[in-house]
C-alpha atoms as a PDB file:
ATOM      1  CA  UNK A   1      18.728   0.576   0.397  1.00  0.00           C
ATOM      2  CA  UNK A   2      19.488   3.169  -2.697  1.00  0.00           C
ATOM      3  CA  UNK A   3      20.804   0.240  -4.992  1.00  0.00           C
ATOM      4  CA  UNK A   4      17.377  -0.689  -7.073  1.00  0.00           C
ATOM      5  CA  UNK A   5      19.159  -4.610  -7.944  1.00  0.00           C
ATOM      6  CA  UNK A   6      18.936  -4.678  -3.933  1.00  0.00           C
ATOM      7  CA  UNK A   7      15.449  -3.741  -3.871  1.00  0.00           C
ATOM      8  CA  UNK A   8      14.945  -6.018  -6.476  1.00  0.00           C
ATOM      9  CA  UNK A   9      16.820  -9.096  -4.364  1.00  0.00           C
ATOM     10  CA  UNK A  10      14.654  -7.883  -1.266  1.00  0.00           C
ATOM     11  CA  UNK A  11      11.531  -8.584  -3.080  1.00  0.00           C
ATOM     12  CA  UNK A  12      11.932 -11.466  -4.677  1.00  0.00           C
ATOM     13  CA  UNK A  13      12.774 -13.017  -1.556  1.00  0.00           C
ATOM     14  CA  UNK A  14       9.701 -13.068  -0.621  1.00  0.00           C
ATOM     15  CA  UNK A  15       9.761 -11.726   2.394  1.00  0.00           C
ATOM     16  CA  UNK A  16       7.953  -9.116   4.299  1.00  0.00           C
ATOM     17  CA  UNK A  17      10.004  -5.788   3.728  1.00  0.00           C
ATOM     18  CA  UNK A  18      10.493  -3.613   6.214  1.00  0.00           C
ATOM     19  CA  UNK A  19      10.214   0.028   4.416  1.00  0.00           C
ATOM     20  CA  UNK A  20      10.180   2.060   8.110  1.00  0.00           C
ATOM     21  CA  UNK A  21      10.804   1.906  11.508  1.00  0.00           C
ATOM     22  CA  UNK A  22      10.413   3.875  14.453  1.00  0.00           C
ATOM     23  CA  UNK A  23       7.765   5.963  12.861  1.00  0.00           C
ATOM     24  CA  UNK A  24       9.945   7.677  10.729  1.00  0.00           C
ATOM     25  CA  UNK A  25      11.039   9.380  14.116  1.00  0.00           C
ATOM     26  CA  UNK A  26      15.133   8.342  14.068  1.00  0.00           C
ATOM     27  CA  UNK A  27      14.575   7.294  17.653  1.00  0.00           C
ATOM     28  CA  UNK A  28      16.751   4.147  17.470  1.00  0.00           C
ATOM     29  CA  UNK A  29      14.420   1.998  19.049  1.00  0.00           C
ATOM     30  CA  UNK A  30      13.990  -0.502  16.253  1.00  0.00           C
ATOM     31  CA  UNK A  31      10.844  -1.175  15.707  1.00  0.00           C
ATOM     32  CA  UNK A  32       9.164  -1.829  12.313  1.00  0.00           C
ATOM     33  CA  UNK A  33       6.019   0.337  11.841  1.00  0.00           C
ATOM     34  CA  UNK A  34       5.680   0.030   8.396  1.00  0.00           C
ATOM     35  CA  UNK A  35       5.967  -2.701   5.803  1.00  0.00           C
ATOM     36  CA  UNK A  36       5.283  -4.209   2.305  1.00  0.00           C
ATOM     37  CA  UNK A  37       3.710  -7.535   2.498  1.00  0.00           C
ATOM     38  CA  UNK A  38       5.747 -11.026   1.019  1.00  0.00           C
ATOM     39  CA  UNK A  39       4.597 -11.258  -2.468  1.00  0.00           C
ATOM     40  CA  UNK A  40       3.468 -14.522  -1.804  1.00  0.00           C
ATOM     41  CA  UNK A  41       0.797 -12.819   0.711  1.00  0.00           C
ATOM     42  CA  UNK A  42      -0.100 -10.183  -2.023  1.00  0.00           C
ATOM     43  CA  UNK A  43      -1.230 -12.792  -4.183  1.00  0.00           C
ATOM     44  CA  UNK A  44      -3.437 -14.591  -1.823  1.00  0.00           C
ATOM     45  CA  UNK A  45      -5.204 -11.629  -0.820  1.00  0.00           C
ATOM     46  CA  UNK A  46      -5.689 -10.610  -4.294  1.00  0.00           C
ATOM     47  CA  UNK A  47      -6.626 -13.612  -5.579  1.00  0.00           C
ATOM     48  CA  UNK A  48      -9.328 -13.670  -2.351  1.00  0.00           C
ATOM     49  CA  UNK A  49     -10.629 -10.243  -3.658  1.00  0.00           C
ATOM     50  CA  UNK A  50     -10.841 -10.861  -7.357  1.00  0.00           C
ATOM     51  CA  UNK A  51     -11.325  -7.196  -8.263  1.00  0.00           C
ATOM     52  CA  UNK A  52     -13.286  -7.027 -11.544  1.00  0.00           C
ATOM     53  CA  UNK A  53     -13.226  -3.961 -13.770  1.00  0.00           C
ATOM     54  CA  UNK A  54     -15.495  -1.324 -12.296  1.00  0.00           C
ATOM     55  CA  UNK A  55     -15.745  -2.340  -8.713  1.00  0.00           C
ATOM     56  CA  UNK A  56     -14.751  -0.236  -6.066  1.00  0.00           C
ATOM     57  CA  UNK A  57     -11.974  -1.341  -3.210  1.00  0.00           C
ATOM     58  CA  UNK A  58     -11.403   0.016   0.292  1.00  0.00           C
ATOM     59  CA  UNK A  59      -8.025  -1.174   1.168  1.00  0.00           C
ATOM     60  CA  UNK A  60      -7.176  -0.240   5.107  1.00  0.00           C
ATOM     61  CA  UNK A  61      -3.163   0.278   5.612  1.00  0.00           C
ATOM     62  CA  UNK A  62      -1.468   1.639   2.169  1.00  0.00           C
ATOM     63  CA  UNK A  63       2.205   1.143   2.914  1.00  0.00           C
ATOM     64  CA  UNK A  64       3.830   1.189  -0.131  1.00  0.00           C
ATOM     65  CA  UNK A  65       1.144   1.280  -2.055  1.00  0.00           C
ATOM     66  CA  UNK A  66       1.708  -1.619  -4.207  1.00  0.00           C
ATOM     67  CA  UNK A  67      -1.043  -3.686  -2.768  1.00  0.00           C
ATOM     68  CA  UNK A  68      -3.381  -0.818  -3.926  1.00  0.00           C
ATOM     69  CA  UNK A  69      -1.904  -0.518  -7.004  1.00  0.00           C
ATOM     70  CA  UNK A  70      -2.514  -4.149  -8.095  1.00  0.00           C
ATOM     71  CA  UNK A  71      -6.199  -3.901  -7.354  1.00  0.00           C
ATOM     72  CA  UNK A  72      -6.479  -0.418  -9.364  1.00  0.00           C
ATOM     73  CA  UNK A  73      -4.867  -1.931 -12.538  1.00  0.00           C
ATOM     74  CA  UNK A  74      -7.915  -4.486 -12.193  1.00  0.00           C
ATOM     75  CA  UNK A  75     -10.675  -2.127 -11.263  1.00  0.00           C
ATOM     76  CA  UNK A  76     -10.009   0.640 -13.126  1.00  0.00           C
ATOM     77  CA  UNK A  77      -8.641   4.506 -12.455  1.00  0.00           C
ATOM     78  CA  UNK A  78     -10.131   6.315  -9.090  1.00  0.00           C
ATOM     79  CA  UNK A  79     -11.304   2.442  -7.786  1.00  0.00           C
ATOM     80  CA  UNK A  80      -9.583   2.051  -4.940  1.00  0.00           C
ATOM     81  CA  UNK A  81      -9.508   4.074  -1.755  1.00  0.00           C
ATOM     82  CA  UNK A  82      -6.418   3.162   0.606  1.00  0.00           C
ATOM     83  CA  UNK A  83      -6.497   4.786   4.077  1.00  0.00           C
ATOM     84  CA  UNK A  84      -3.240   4.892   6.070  1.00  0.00           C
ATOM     85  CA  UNK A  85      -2.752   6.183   9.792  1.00  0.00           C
ATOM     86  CA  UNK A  86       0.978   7.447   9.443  1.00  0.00           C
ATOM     87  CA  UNK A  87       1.236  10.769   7.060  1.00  0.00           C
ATOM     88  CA  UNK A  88       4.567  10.591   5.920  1.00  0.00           C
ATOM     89  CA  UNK A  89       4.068   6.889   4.647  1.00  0.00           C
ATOM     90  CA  UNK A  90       0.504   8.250   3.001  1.00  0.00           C
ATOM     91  CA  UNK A  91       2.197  10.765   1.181  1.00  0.00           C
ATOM     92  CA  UNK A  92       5.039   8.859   0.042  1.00  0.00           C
ATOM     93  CA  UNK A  93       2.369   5.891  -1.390  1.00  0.00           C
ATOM     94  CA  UNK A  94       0.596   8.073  -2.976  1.00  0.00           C
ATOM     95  CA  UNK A  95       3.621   9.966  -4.637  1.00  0.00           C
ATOM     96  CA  UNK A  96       4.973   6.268  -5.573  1.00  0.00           C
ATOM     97  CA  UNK A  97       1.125   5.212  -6.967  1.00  0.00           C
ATOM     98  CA  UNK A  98       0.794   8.766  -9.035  1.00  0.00           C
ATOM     99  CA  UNK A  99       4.936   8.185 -10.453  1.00  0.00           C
ATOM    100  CA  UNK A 100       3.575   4.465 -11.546  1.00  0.00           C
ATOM    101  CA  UNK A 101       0.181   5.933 -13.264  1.00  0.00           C
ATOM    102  CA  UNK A 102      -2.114   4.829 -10.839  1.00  0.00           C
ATOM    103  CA  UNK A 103      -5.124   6.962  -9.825  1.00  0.00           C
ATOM    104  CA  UNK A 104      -5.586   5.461  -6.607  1.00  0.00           C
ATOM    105  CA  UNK A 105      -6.898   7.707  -3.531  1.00  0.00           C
ATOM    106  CA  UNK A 106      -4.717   7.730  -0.570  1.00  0.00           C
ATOM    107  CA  UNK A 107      -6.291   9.128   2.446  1.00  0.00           C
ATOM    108  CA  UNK A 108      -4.633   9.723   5.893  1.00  0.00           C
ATOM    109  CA  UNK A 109      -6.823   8.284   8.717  1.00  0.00           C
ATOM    110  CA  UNK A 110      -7.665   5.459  10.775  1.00  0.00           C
ATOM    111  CA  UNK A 111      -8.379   2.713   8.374  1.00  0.00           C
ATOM    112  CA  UNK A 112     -11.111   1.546  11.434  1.00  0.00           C
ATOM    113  CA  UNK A 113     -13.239   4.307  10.689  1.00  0.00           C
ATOM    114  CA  UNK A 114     -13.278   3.035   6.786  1.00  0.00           C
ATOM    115  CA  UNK A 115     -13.920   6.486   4.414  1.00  0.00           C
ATOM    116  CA  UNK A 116     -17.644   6.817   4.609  1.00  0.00           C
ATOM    117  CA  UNK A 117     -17.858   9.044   1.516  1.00  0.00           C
ATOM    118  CA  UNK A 118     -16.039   7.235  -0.508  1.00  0.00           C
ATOM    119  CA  UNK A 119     -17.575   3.812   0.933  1.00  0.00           C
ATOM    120  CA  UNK A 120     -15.895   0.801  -1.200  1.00  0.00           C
ATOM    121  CA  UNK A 121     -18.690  -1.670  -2.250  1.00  0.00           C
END
């Protein structure tokens, strides 16, 4: 999708969004392998975490990066730590965070492991 009222439409639907599939690969095969959550979701989970100005967040699985940015608005800038497996997808959250004037840290990994020096309390 390139038109943003689209984008817009797609959202609002809430709706999980597809945002890749196959990896990023081109393969054809069809799968989804990445996504942003149905806003509906979001909000649950946020409301769950109730981020209050100063703590710090370890969020496992960046995607788009919007469910990172929502807790960093809360938090504070350099808060939140979001750890995504797939490159491509890390770089372009992070790109999309830094564009929307979020200092959020975006580190490629596997979000099991956590980030042990940059442990989220």
């Amino acid at each position: 999708m390139d038109d943003p009222d689209d984008w817009l439409r797609a959202y609002y639907a809430d709706q999980p969004l597809i945002t890749q599939f196959d990896d990023g690969e081109g393969t054809g095969a069809g799968y989804s392998s990445s996504s942003a959550s149905m806003p509906t979701t979001v909000a649950m989970m946020l409301e769950a975490l109730d981020p209050v100005p100063g703590a710090r967040v370890l969020e496992i699985g960046t995607g788009t990066g919007y469910n990172a940015a929502l807790p960093a608005a809360r938090t504070g800038p350099g808060r939140v730590v979001s750890v995504e497996v797939d490159p491509s997808v890390a770089d372009q959250a992070q790109t999309s965070l830094k564009t929307a004037g979020h200092l959020v840290s975006v580190i490629t990994g596997d979000g099991t492991h956590g980030h042990p020096p940059r442990r989220a309390v």
